[in-house]
N, C-alpha and C. Protein backbone atom coordinates (compact mmCIF):
# COMPACT_ATOMS: atom_id res chain seq x y z
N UNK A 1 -75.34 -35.23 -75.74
CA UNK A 1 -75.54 -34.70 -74.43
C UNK A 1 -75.24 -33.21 -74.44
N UNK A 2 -75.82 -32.76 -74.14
CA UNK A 2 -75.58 -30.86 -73.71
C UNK A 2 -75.72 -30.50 -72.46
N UNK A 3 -75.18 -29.61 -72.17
CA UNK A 3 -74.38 -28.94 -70.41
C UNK A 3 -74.87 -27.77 -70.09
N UNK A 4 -75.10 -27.13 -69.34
CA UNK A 4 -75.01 -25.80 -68.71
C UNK A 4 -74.13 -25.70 -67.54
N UNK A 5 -73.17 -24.67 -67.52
CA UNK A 5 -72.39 -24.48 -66.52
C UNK A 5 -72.03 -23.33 -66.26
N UNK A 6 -72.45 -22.69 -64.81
CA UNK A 6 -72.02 -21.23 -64.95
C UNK A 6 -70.58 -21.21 -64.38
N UNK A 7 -69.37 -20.22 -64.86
CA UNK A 7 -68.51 -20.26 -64.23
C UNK A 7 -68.08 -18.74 -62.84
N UNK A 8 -68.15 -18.87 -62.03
CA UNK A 8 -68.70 -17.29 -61.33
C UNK A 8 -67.30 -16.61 -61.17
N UNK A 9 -66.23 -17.24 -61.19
CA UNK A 9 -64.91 -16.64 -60.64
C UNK A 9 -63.59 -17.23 -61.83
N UNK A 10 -62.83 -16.22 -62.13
CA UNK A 10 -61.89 -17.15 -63.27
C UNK A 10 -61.25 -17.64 -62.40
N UNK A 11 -60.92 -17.54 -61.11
CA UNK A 11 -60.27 -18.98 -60.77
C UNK A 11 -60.75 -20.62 -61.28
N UNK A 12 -62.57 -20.69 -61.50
CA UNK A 12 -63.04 -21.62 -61.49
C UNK A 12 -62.81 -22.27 -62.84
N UNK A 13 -61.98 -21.41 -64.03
CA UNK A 13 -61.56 -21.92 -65.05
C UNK A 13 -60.79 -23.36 -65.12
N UNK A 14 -59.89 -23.45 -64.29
CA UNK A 14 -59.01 -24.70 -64.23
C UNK A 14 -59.91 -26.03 -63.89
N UNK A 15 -61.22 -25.56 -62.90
CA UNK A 15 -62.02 -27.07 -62.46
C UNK A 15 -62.91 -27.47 -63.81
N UNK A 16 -63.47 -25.99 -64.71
CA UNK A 16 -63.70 -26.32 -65.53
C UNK A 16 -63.36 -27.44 -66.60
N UNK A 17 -61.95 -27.02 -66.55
CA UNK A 17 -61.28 -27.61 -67.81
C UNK A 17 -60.90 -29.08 -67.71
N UNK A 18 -60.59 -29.33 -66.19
CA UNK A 18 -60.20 -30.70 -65.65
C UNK A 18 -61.68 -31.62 -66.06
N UNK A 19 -63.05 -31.00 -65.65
CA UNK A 19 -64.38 -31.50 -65.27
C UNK A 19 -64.61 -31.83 -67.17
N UNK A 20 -64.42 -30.91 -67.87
CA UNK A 20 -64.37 -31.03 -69.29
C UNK A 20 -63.66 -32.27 -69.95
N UNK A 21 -62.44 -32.14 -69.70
CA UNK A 21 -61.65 -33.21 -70.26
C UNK A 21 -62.04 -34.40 -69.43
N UNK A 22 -62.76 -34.61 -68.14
CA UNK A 22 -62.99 -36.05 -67.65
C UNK A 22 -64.25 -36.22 -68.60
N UNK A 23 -65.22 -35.54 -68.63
CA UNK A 23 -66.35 -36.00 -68.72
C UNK A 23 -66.34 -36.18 -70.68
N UNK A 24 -65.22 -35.50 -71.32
CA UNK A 24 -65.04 -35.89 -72.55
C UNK A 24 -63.78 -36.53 -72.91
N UNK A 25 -63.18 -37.72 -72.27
CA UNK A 25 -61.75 -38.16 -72.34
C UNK A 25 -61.96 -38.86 -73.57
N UNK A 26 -62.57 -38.91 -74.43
CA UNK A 26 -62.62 -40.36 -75.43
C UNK A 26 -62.35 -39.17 -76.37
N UNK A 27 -62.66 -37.72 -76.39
CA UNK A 27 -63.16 -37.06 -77.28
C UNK A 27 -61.85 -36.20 -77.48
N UNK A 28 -61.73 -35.52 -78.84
CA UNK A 28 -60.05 -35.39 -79.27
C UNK A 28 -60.37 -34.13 -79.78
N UNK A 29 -61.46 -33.52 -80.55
CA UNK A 29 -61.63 -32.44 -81.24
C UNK A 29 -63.01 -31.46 -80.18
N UNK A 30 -62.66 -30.46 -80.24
CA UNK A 30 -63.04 -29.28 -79.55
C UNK A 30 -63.14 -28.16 -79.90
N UNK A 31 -64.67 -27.54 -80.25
CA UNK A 31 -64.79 -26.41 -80.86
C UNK A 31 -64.86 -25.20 -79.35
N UNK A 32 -64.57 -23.98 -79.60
CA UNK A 32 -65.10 -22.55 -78.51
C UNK A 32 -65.11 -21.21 -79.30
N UNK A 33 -66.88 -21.24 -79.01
CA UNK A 33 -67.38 -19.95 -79.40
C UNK A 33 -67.40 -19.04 -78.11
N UNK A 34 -67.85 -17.92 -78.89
CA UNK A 34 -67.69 -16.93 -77.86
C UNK A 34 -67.56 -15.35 -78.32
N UNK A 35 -67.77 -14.28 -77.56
CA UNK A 35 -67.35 -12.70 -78.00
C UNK A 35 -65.82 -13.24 -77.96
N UNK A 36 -65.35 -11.92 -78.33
CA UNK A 36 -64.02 -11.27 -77.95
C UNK A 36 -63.97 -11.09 -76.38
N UNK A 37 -63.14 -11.89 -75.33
CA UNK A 37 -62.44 -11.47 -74.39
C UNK A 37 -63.79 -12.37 -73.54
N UNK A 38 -64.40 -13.52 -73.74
CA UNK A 38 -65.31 -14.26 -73.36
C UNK A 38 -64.46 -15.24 -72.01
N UNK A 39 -63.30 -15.52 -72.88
CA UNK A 39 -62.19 -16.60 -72.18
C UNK A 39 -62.45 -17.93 -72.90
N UNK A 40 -62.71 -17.75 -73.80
CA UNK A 40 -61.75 -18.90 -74.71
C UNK A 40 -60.55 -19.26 -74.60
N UNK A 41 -59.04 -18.46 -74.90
CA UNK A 41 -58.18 -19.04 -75.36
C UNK A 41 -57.80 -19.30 -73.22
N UNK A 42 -58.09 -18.94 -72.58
CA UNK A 42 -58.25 -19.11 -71.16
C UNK A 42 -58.72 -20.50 -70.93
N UNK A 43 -59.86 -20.60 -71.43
CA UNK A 43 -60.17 -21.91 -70.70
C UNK A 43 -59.28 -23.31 -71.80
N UNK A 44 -58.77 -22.80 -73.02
CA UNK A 44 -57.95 -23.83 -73.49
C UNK A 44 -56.40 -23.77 -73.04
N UNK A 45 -56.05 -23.19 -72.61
CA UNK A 45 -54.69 -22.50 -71.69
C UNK A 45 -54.68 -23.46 -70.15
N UNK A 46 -55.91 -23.33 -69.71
CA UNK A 46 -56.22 -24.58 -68.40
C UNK A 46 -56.24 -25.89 -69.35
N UNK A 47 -57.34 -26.43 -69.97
CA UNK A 47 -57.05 -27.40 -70.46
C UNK A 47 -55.75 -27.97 -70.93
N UNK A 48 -54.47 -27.00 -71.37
CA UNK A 48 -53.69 -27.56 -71.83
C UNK A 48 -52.80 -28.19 -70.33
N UNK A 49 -52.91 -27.44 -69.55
CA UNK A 49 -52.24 -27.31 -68.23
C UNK A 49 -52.43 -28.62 -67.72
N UNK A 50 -54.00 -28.65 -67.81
CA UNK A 50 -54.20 -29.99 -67.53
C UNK A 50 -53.73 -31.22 -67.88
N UNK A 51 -53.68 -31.23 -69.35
CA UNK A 51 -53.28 -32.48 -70.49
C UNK A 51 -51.20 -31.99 -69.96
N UNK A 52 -51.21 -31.30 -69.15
CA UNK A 52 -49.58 -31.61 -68.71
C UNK A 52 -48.25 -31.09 -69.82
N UNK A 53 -49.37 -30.03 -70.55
CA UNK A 53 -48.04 -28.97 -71.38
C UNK A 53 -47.43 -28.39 -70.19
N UNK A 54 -45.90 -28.25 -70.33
CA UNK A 54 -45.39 -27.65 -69.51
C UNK A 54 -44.34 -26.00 -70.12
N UNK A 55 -44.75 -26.21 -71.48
CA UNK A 55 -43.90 -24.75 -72.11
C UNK A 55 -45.04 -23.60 -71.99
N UNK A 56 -45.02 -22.61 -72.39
CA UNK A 56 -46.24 -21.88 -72.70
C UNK A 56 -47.01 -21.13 -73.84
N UNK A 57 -48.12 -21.59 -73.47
CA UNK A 57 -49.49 -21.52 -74.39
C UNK A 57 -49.72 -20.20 -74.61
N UNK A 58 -49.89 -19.60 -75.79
CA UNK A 58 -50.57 -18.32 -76.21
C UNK A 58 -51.65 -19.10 -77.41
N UNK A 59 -52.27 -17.76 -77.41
CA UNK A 59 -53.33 -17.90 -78.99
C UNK A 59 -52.66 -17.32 -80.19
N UNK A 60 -52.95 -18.44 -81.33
CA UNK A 60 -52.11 -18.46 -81.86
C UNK A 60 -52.57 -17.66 -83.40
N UNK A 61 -53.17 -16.56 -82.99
CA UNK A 61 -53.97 -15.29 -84.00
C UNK A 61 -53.24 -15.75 -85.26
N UNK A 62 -52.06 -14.94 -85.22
CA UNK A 62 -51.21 -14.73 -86.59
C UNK A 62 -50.52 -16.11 -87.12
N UNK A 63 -50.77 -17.30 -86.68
CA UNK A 63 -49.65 -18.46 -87.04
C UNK A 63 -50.95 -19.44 -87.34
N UNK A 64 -52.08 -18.97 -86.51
CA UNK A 64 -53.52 -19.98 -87.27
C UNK A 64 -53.17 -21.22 -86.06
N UNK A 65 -52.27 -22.10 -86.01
CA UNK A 65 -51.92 -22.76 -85.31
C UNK A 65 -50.61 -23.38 -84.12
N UNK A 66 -51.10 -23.47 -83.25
CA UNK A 66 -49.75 -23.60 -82.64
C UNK A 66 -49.66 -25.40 -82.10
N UNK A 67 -48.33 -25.86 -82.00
CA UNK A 67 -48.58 -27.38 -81.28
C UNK A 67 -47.70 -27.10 -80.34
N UNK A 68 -48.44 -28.04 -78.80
CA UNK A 68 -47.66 -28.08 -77.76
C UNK A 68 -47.52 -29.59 -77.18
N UNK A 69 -46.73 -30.51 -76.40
CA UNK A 69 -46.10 -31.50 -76.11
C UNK A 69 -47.19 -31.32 -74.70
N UNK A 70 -48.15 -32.46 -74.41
CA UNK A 70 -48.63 -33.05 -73.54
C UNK A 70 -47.58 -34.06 -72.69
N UNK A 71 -48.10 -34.41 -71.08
CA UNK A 71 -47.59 -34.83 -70.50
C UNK A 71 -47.28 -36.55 -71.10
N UNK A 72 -48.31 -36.61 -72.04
CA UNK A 72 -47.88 -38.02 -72.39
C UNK A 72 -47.68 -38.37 -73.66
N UNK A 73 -46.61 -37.06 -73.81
CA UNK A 73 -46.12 -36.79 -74.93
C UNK A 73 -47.00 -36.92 -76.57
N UNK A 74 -48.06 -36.91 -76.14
CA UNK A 74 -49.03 -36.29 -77.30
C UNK A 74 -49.07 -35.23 -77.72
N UNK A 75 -49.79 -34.85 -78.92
CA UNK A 75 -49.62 -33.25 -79.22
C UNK A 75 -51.13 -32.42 -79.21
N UNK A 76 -50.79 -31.38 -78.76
CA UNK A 76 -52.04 -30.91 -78.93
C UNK A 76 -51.74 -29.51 -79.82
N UNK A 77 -53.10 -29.31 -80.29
CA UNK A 77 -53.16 -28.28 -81.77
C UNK A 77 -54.17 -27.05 -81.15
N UNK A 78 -53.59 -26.06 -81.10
CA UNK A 78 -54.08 -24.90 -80.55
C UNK A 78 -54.55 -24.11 -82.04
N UNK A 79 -55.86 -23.86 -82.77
CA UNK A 79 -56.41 -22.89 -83.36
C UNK A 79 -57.11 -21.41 -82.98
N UNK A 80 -56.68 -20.83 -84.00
CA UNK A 80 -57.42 -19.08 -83.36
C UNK A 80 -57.62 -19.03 -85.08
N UNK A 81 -58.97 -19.06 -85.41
CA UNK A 81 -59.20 -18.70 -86.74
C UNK A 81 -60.13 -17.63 -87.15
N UNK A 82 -59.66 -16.70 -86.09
CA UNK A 82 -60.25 -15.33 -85.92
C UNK A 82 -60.01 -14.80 -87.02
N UNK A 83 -58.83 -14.31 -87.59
CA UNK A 83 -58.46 -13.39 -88.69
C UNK A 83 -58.88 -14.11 -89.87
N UNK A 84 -59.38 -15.87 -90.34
CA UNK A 84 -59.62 -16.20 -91.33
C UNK A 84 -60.58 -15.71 -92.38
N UNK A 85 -60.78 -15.42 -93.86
CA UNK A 85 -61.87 -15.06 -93.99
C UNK A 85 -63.06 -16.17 -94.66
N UNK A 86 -62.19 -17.08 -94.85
CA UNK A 86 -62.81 -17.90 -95.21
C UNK A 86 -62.11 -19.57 -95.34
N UNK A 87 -63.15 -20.91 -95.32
CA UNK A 87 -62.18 -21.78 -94.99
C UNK A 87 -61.20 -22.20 -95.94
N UNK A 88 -61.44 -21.88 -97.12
CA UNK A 88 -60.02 -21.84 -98.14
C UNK A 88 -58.38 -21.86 -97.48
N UNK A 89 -58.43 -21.01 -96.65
CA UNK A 89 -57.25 -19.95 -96.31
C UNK A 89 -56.92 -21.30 -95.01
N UNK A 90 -57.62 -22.54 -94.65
CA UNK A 90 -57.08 -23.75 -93.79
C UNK A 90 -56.33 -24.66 -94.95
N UNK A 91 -56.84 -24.72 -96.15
CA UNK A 91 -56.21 -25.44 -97.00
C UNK A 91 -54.95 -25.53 -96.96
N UNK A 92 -53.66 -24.66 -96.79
CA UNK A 92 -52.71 -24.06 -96.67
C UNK A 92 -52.22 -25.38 -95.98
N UNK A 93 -52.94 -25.24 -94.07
CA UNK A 93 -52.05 -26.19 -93.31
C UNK A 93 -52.46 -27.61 -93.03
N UNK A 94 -53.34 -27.93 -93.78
CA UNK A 94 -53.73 -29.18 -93.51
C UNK A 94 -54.44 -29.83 -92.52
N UNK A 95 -55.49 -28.79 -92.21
CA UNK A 95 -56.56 -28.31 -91.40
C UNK A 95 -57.27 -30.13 -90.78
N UNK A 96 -57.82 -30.72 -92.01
CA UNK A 96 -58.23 -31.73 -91.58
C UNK A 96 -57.71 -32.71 -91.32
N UNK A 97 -56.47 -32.85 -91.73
CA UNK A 97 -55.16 -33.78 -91.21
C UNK A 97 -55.09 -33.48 -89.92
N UNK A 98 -55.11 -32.66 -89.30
CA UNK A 98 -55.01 -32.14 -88.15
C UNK A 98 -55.95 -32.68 -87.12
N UNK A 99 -57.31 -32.76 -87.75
CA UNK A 99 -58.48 -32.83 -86.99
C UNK A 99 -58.53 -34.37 -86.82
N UNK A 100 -57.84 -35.38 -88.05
CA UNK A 100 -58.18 -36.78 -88.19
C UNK A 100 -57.14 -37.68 -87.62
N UNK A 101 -56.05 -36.83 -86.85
CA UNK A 101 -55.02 -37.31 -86.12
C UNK A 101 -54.97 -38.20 -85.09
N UNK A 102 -56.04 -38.05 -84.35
CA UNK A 102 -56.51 -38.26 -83.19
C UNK A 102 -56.18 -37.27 -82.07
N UNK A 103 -54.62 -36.46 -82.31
CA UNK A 103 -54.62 -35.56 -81.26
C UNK A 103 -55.60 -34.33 -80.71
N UNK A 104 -55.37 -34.32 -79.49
CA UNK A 104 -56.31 -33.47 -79.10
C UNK A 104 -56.14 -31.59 -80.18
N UNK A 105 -57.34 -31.58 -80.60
CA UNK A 105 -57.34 -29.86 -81.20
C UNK A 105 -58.02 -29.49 -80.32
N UNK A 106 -58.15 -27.93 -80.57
CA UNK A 106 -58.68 -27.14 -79.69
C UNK A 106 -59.00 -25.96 -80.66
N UNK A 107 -60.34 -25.66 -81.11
CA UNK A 107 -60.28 -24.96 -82.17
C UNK A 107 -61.39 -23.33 -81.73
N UNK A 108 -60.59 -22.17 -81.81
CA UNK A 108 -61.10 -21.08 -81.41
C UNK A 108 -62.01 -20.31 -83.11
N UNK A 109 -63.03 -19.91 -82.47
CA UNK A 109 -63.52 -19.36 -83.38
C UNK A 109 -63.86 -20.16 -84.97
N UNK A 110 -64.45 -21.27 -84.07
CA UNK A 110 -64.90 -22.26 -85.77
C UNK A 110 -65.95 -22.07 -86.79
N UNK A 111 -66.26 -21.02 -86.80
CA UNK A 111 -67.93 -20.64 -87.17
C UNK A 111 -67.14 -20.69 -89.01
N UNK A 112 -65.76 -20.17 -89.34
CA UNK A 112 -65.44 -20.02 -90.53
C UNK A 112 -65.02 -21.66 -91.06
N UNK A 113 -64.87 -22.60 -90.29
CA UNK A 113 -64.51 -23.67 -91.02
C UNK A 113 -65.77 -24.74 -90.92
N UNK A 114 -67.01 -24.50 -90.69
CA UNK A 114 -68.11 -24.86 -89.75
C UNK A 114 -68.05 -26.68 -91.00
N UNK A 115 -67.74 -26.56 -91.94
CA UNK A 115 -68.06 -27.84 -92.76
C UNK A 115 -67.48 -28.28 -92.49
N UNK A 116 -66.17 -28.22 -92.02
CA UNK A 116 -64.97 -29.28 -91.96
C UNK A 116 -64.68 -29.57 -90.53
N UNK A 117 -65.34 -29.43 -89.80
CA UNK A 117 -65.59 -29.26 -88.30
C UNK A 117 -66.05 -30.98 -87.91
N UNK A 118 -65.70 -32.25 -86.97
CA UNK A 118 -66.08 -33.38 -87.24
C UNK A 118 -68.01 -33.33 -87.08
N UNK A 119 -68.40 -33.81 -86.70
CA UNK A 119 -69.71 -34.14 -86.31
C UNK A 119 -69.66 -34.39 -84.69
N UNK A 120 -69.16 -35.55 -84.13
CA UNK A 120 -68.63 -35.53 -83.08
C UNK A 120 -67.86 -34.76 -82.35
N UNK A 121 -66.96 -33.44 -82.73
CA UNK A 121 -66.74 -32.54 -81.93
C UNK A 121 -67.63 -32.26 -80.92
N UNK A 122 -67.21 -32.16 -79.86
CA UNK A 122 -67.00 -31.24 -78.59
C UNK A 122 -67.50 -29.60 -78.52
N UNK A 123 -68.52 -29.40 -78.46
CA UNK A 123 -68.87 -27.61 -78.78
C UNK A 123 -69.29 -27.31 -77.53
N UNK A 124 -68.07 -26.08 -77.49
CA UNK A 124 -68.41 -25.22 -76.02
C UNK A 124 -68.23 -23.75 -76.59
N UNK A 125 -69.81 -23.43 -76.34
CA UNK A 125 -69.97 -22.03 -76.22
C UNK A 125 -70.05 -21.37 -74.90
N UNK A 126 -69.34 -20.12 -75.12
CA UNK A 126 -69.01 -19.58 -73.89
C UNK A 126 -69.52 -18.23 -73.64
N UNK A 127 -70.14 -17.75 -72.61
CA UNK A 127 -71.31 -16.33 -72.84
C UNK A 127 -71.35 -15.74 -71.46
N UNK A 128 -70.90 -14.23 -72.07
CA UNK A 128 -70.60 -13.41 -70.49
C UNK A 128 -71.72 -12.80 -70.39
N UNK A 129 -72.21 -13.30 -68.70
CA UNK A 129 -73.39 -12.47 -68.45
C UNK A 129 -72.79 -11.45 -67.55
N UNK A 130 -74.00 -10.62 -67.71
CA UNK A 130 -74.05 -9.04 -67.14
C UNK A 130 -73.23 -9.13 -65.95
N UNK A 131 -73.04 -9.41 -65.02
CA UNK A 131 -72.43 -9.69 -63.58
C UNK A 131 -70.91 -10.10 -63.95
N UNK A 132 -70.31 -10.54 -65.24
CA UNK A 132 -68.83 -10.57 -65.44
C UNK A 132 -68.73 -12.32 -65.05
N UNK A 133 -69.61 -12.95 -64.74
CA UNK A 133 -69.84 -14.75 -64.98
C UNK A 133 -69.77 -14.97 -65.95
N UNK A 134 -69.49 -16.32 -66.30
CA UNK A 134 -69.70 -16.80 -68.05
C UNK A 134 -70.67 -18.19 -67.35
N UNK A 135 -71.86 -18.18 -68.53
CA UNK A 135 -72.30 -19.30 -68.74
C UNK A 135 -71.33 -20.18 -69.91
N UNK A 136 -71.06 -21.37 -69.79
CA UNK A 136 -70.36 -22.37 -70.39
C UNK A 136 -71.39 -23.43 -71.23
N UNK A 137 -71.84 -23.81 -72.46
CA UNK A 137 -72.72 -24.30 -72.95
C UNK A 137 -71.97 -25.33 -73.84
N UNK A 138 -72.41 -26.40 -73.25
CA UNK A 138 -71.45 -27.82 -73.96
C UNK A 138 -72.46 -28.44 -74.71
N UNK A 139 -71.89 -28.89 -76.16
CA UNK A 139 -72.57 -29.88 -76.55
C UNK A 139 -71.92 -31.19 -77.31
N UNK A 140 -71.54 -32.47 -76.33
CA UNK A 140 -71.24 -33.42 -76.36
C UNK A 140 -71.79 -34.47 -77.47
C-alpha cells in the first residue's frame, strides 16, 4: 500500500505520527528519507511520544543509535546513519539484531544500509515543498 499525505503546519506532526503508527501497528521497522532539516528526526520524536517514551528523544548522529523505554515498556531503537559511509561501519552494533527484535526501529537516513533494510519495512519519505509544507510519502 502507498500514501500521500501533505503535512501543512508542524503542529500537524503529532496526528501524523499517531495516524502512522495506527494504520501500521503490526509493523516494527521504519525507514525516513528526506533533505537535511525535512523533519525526520521530528516526526520520529512524535512517534516516540506517542508509543509513551517519557525521557527525551534526540537524534542520535554521533552514537548511530539511541534506545528509549515505551509506555509498555518496550524498546524502541532510534537510528541517524547520516555520518555512515558505508554499511560495514553497522557491523560494529548489531544492526540486524536490532531490526529482527521485533522492537519498534526507527531508522533515519537508510539509503547507506539499503540491503539490510527488511522488505516489509515501513518507508516514509518526506519532501519540503516550496510553501514550507512537507509532502509525507508512505510505502506500506
Amino acid at each position: 500500500m502507498s500514501a500521500i499525505m501533505v503535512m501543512r503546519q508542524a503542529e500537524d506532526v503529532n496526528d501524523l505520527a499517531a495516524a502512522l503508527l495506527h494504520v501500521c501497528k503490526h509493523k516494527r521497522v521504519f525507514t525516513f528519507s528526506g533533505e537535511l532539516g525535512a523533519g525526520k528526526t521530528t516526526l520520529i520524536k512524535a512517534m516516540c511520544a506517542e508509543l509513551g517514551v517519557e525521557d527525551g528523544t534526540s537524534s542520535p548522529s554521533f552514537g548511530i543509535v539511541n534506545e528509549y523505554e515505551a509506555a509498555d515498556r518496550s524498546r524502541i531503537c532510534h537510528f541517524d546513519l547520516y555520518r555512515l559511509k558505508d554499511a560495514s561501519e553497522l557491523d560494529g552494533i548489531g544492526f540486524e539484531e536490532y531490526l529482527d527484535s521485533g522492537d519498534h526501529c526507527l531508522v533515519e537516513w537508510p539509503e547507506v544500509a539499503a540491503g539490510r533494510i527488511p522488505s516489509d519495512a515501513v518507508r516514509v519519505q518526506i519532501r519540503v515543498n516550496s510553501d514550507g509544507s512537507r509532502t509525507i510519502l508512505l510505502d506500506v
